[in-house]
Protein backbone atom coordinates (compact mmCIF):
# COMPACT_ATOMS: atom_id res chain seq x y z
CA UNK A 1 337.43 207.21 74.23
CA UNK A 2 337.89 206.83 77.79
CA UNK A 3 334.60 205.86 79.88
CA UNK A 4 334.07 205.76 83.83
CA UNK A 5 331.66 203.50 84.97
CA UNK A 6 330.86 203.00 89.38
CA UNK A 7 329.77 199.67 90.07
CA UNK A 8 329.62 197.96 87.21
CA UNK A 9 328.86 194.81 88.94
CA UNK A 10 325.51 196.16 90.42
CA UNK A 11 322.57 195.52 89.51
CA UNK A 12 323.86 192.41 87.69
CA UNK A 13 322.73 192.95 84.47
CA UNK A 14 324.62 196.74 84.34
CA UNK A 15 327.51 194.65 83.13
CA UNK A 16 325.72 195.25 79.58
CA UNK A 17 325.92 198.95 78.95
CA UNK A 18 329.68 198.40 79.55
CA UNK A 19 330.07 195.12 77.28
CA UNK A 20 328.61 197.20 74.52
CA UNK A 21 331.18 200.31 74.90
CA UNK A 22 333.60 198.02 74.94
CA UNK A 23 332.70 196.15 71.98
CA UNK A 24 332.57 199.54 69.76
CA UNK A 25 336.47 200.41 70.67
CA UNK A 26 336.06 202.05 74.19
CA UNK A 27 337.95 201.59 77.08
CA UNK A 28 335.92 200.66 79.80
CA UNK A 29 337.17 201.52 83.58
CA UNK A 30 335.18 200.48 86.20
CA UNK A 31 335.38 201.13 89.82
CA UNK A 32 333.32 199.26 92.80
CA UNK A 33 333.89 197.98 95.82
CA UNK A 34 333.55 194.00 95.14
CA UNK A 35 336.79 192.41 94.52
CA UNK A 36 337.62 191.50 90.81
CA UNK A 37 338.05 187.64 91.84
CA UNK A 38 333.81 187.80 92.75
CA UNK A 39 333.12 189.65 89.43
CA UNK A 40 330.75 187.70 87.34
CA UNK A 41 332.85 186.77 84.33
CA UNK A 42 330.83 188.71 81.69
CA UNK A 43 331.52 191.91 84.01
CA UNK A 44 335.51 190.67 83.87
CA UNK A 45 335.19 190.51 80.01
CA UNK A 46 333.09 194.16 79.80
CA UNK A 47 335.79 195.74 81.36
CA UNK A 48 339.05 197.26 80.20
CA UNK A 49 340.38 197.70 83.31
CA UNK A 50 339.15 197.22 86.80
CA UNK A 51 340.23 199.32 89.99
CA UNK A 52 338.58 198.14 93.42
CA UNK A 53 338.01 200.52 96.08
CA UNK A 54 336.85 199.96 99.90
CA UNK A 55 333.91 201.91 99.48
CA UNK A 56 332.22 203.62 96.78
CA UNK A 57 330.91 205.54 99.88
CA UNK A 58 334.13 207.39 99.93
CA UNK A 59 334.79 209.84 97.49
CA UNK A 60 338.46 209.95 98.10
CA UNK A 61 339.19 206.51 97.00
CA UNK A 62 337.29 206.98 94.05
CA UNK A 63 338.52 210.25 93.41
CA UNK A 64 342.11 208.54 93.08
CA UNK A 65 340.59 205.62 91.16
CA UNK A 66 339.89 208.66 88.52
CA UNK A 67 343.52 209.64 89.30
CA UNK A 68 345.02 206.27 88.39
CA UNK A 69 343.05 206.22 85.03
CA UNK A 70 343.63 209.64 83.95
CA UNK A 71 347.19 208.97 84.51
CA UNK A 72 347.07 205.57 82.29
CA UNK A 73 344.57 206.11 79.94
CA UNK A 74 344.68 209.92 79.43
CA UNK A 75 342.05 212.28 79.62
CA UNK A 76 338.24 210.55 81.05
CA UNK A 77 335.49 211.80 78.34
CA UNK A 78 332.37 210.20 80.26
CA UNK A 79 331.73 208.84 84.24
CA UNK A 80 328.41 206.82 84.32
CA UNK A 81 326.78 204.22 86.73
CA UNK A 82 323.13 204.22 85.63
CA UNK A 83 322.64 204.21 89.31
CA UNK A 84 320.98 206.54 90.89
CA UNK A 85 322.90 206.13 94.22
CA UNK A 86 325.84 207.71 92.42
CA UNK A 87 324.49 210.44 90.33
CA UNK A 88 326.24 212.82 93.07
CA UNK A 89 329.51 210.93 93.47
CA UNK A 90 329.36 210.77 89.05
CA UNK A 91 328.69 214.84 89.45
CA UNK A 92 331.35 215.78 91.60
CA UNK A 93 334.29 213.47 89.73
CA UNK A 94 332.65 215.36 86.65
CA UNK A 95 333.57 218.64 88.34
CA UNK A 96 336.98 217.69 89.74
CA UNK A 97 337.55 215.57 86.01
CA UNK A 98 336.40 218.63 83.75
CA UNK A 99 334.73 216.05 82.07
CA UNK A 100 331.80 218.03 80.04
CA UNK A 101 329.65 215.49 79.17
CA UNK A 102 327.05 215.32 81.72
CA UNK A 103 325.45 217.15 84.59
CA UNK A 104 327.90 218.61 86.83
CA UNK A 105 327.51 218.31 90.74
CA UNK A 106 326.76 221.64 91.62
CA UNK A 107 323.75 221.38 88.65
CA UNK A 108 321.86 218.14 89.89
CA UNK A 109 319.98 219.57 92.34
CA UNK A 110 316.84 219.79 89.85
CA UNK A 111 317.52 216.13 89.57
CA UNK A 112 318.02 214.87 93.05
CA UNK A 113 315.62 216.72 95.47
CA UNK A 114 311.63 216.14 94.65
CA UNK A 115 310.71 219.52 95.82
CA UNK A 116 313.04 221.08 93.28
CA UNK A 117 311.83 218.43 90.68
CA UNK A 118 308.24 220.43 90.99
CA UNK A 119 309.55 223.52 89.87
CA UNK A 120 310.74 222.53 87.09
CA UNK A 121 307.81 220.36 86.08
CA UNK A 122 305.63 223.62 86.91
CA UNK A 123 307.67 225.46 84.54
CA UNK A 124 306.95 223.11 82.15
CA UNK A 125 303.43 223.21 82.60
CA UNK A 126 303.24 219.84 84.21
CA UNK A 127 301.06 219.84 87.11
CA UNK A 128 302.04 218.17 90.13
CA UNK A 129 300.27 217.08 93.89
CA UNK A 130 300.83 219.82 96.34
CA UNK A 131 303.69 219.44 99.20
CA UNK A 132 305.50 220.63 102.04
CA UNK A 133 308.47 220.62 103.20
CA UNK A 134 308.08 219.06 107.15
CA UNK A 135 310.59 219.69 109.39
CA UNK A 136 308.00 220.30 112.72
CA UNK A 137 304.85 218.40 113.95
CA UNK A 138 302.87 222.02 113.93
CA UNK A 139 303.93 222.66 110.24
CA UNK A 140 303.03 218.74 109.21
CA UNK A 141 299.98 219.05 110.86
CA UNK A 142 299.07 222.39 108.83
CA UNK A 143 299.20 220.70 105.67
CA UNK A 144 297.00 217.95 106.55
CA UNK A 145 294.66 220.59 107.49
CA UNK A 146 294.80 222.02 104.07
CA UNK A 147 294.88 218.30 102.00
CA UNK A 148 293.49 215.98 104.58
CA UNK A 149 294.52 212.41 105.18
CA UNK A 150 296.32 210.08 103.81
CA UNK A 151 299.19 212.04 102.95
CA UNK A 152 302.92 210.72 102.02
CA UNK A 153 306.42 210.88 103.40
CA UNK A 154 309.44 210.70 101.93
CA UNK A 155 312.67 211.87 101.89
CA UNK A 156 313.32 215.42 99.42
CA UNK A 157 317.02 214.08 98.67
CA UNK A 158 316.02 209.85 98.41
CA UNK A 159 316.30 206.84 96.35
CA UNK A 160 313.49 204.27 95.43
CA UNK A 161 310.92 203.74 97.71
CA UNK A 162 313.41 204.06 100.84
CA UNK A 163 311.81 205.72 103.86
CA UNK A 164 308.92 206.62 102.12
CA UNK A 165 305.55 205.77 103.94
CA UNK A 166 301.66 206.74 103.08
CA UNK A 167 299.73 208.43 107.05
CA UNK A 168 296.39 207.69 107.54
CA UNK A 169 295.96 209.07 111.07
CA UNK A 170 297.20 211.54 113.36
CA UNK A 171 298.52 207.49 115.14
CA UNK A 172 300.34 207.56 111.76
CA UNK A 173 301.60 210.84 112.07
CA UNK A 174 302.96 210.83 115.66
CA UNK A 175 304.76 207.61 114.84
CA UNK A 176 306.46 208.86 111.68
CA UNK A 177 307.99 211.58 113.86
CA UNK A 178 308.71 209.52 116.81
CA UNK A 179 310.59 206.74 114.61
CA UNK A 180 311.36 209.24 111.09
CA UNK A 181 315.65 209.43 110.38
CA UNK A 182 317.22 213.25 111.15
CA UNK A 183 316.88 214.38 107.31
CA UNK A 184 314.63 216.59 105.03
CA UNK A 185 311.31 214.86 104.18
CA UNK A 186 308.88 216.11 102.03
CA UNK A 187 305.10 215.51 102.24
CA UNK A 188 302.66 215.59 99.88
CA UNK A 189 298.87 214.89 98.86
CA UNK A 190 297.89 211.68 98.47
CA UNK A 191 296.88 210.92 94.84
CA UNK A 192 294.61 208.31 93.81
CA UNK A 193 296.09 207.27 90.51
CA UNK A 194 298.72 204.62 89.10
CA UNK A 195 302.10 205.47 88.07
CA UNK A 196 302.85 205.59 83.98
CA UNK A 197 306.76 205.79 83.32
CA UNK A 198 308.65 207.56 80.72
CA UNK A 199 311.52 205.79 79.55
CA UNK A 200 314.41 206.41 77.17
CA UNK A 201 317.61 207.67 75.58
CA UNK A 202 318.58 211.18 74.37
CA UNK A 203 321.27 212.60 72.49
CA UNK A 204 323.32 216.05 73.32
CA UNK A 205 320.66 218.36 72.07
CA UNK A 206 317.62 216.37 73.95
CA UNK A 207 316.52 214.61 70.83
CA UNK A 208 314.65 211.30 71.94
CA UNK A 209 316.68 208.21 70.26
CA UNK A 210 314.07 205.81 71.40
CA UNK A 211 311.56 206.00 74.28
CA UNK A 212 308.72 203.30 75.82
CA UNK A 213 306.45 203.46 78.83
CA UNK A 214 305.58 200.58 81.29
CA UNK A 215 302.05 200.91 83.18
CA UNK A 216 302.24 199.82 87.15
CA UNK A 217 300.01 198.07 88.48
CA UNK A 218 300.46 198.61 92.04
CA UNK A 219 302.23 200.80 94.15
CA UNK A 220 305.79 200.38 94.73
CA UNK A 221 305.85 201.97 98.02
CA UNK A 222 302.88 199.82 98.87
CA UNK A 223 305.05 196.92 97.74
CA UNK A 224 307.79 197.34 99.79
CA UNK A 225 306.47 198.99 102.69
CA UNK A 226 303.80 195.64 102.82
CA UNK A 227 305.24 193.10 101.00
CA UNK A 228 302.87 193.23 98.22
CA UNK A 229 303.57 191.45 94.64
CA UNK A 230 305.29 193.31 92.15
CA UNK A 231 303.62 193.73 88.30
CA UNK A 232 303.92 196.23 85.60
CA UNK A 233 303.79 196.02 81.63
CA UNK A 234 304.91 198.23 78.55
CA UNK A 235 302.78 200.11 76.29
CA UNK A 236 302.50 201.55 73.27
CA UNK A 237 303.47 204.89 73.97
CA UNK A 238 303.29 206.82 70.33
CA UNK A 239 299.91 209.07 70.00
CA UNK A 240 299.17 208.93 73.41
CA UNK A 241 298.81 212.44 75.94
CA UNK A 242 302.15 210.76 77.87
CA UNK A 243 304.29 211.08 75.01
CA UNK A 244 303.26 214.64 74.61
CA UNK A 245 303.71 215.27 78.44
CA UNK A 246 307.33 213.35 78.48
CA UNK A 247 308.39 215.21 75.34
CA UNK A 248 307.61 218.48 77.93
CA UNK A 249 309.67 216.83 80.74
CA UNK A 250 312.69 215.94 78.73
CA UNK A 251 312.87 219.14 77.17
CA UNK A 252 312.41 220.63 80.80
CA UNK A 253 315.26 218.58 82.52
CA UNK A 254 319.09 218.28 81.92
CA UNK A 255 318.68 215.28 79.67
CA UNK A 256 321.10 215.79 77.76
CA UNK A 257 322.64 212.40 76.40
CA UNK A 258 321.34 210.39 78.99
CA UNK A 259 319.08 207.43 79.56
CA UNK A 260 315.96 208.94 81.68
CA UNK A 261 313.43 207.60 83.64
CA UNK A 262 310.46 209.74 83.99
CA UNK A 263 307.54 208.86 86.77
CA UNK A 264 303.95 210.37 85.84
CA UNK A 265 300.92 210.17 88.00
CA UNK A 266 297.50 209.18 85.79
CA UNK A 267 294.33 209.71 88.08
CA UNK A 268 292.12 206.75 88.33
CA UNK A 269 289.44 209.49 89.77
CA UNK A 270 288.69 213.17 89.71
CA UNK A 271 290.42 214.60 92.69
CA UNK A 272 289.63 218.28 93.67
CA UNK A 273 292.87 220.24 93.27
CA UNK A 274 294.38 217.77 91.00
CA UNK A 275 292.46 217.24 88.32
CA UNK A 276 290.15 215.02 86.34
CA UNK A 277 290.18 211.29 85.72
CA UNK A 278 292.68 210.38 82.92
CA UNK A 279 294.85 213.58 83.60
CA UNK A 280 298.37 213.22 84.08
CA UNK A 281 301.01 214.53 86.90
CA UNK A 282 304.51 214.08 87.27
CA UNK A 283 305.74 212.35 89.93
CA UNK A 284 309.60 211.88 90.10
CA UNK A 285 312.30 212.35 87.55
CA UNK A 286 315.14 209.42 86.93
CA UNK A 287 318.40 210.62 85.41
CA UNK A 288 319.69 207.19 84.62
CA UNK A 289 317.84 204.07 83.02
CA UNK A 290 315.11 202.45 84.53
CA UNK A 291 315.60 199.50 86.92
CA UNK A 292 313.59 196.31 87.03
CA UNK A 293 314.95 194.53 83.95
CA UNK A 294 313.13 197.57 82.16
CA UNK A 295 316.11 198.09 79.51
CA UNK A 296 315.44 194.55 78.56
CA UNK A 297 311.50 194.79 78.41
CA UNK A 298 312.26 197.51 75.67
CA UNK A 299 314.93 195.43 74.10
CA UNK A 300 311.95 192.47 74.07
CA UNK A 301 309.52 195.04 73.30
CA UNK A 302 311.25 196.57 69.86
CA UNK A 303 313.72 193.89 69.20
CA UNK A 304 316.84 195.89 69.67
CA UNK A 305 319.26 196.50 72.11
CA UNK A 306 319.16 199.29 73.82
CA UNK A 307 322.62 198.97 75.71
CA UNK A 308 324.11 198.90 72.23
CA UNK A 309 321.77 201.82 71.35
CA UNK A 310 323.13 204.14 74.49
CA UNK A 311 326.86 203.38 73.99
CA UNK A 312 325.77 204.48 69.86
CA UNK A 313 324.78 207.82 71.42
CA UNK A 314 327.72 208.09 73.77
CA UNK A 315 329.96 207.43 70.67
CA UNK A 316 328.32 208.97 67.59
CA UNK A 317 325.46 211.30 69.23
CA UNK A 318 322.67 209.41 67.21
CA UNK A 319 321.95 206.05 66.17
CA UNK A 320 321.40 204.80 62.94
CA UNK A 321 318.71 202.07 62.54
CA UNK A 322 315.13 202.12 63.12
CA UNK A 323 313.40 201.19 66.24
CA UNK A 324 310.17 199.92 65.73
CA UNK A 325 307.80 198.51 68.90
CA UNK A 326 306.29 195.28 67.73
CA UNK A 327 305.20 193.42 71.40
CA UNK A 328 304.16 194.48 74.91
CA UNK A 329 306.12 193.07 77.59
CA UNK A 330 305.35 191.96 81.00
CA UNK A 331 307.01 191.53 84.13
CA UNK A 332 305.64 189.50 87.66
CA UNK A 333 307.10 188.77 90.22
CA UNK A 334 306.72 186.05 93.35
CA UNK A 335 307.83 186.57 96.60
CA UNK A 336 309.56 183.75 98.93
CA UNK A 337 307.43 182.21 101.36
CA UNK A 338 304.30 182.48 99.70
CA UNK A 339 301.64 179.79 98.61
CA UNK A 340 301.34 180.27 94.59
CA UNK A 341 298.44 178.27 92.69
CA UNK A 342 300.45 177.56 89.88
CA UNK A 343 303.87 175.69 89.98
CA UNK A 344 306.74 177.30 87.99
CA UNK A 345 306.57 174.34 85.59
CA UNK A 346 302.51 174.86 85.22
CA UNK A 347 302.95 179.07 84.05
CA UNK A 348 305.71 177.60 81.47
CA UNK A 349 303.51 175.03 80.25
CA UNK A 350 300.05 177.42 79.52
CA UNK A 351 302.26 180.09 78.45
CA UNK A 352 305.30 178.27 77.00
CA UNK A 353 305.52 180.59 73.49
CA UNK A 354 305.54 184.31 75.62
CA UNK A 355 307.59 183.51 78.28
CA UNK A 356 311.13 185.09 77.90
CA UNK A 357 313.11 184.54 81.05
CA UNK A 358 312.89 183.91 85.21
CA UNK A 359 315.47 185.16 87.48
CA UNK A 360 316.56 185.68 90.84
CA UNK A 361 316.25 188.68 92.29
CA UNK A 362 319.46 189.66 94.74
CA UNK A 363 318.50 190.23 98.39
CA UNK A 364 319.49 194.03 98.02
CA UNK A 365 316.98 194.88 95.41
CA UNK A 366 314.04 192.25 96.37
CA UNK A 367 312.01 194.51 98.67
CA UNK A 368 310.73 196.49 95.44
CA UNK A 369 311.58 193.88 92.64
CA UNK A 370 310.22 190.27 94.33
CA UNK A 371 312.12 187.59 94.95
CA UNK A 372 311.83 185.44 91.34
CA UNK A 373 311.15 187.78 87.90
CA UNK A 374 309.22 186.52 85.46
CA UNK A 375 309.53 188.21 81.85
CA UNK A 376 307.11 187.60 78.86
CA UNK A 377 306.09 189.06 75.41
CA UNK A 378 302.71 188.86 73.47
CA UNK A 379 300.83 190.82 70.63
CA UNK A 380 297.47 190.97 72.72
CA UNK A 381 297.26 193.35 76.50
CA UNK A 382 294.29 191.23 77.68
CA UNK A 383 296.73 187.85 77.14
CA UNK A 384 299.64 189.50 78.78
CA UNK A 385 297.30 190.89 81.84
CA UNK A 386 296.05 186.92 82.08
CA UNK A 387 300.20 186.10 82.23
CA UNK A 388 300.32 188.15 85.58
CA UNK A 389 297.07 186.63 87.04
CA UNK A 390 298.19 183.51 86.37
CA UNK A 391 301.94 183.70 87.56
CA UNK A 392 300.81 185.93 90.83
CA UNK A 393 297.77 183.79 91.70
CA UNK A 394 297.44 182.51 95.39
């Protein structure tokens, strides 16, 4: 088995889902833009083969990447990143490739642009908060007539958090267009709720292999847009209205043999139009597995690993040993410059027996993820929700 994978040296931990492939008898060929000498050696080791580009930005040169491969390897069966950046560059080489196994370019568009997302989750039965499409002042301004402030901005066709801003004011409004980048943005209602993700791994009928949920516990647009900490935890997610609700979405969505990422809305208050307190709407949908060291809170939170778990499902189409959730996990994390109460060496010290791992975050990725990661495991919520006071305390 031949497998494609872009960038397999970003984010550094993606190394994984390729060390496992490999391990199982696949050859691995990745493609990025960093040379092979900067690799992290665990990446080196994951590989099979390597073939550097100048920029993943330019299809060509990856195009003929897939070229050079085909030609000494023989036919490609998957192309992966994991990334949403490249789910469109991954479509089109699975077009150009034949390659059958995954979403084809000129099918991701139910993936890629929110507005289209909301169709789907309509025809699901998945409510979701009302938008527009705002390409004019007059038409933005319409909207906010029929929703009222604070509304939010973003782009229809975006990634992460990027560009994506919550107006207060008609001051807000004027700015966003004075300032706001020459591409689509969608607006939409302002919910007052928290987000509730849907996490996991399916095989080629849409059968869920193994799926979790993490709770956040602040906004990630707030956090990047305002420098805010970063905190968010797993739950138990069997019995509960979300599983129901991401059973819906998965069955919805072209998520077939994939890792997904599903983003649900859960109303902290009744909001006319919306719904009542407790009730659930989707949000955004994540054709590639979660970021934020989230495939490792599930590994922590089941004891498994769910890298080896995906490359069983790229392989076989199913996996073959329970997965059972035993812990929730937490993650917190600190932000350079700031004034903690607690010294790293103190949060080890009162919680020496949960705590899993700290980390660095790269520069690229710490606007949403913080600066240092902490990762820890207990039996009791209320414990781990005392972890993240106590590690984010000023």
């Amino acid at each position: 088995m031949n497998v494609v994978f872009l960038s397999p040296n970003f984010p550094l931990y993606f190394w994984n889902f390729c060390d496992r492939l490999k391990e199982k008898g696949v050859n691995v060929l990745g493609i990025g833009d960093a040379s092979y000498e900067s690799l992290a050696p665990e990446c080196k080791q994951s590989l099979t083969a390597y073939y550097q580009v100048g920029s993943l930005e330019n299809y060509e040169e990856v195009y003929r990447a897939c070229g050079y491969f085909t030609h000494q390897y023989g036919k490609i069966d998957w192309i992966e990143s994991e990334n949403e950046y490249w789910l469109e560059t991954e479509g089109r080489l699975r077009t150009d490739f034949n390659v059958t196994t995954g979403t084809k370019y000129e099918e991701m568009a139910d993936m890629k642009y929110k507005s289209k997302m909301k169709a789907v989750y309509a025809k699901a039965g998945i409510p979701t908060a009302r938008y527009a499409l705002v390409s004019t002042y007059e038409n933005a301004k319409a909207f906010i007539a029929r929703v009222g402030y604070p509304v939010v901005v973003k782009p229809d066709n975006g990634v992460g958090a990027s560009e994506t801003y919550k107006l207060k004011s008609d001051e807000d409004l004027d700015y966003f267009f004075a300032t706001k980048k020459d591409i689509q943005f969608i607006m939409e209602e302002f919910v007052p709720g928290h987000v509730e993700t849907f996490d996991g791994v399916t095989d080629s009928h849409k059968n869920i292999l193994i799926c979790s949920s993490h709770v956040m516990l602040n906004s990630i647009m707030d956090t990047v847009n305002d420098n805010t900490d970063t905190a968010f935890h797993s739950q138990w997610i069997e019995g509960m209205d979300l599983y129901e609700v991401g059973k819906k979405a998965v069955q919805a969505f072209d998520t077939r043999s994939r890792f997904y990422h599903f983003e649900f809305f859960r109303l902290d208050q009744d909001k006319e139009g919306l719904g009542k307190k407790g009730d659930i709407l989707g949000l955004e949908v994540n054709m590639r597995a979660p970021g934020a060291y989230m495939p490792d809170m599930i590994n922590y939170a089941c004891d498994v690993d769910v890298y080896a778990l995906w490359a069983d499902m790229l392989i076989h189409d199913r996996i073959d040993y329970p997965v059972e959730r035993k812990y929730v996990v937490g993650y917190a994390s600190r932000r350079n410059g700031w004034s903690y109460r607690y010294h790293h060496d103190e949060i080890y010290a009162m919680h020496h027996d949960a705590m899993l791992l700290d980390v660095e975050v790269p520069e690229a990725l710490a606007a949403a993820m913080g600066n240092h990661v902490y990762l820890f495991r207990t039996t009791s919520l209320d414990y781990l929700k005392q972890i993240i006071s106590d590690v984010l305390a000023k």
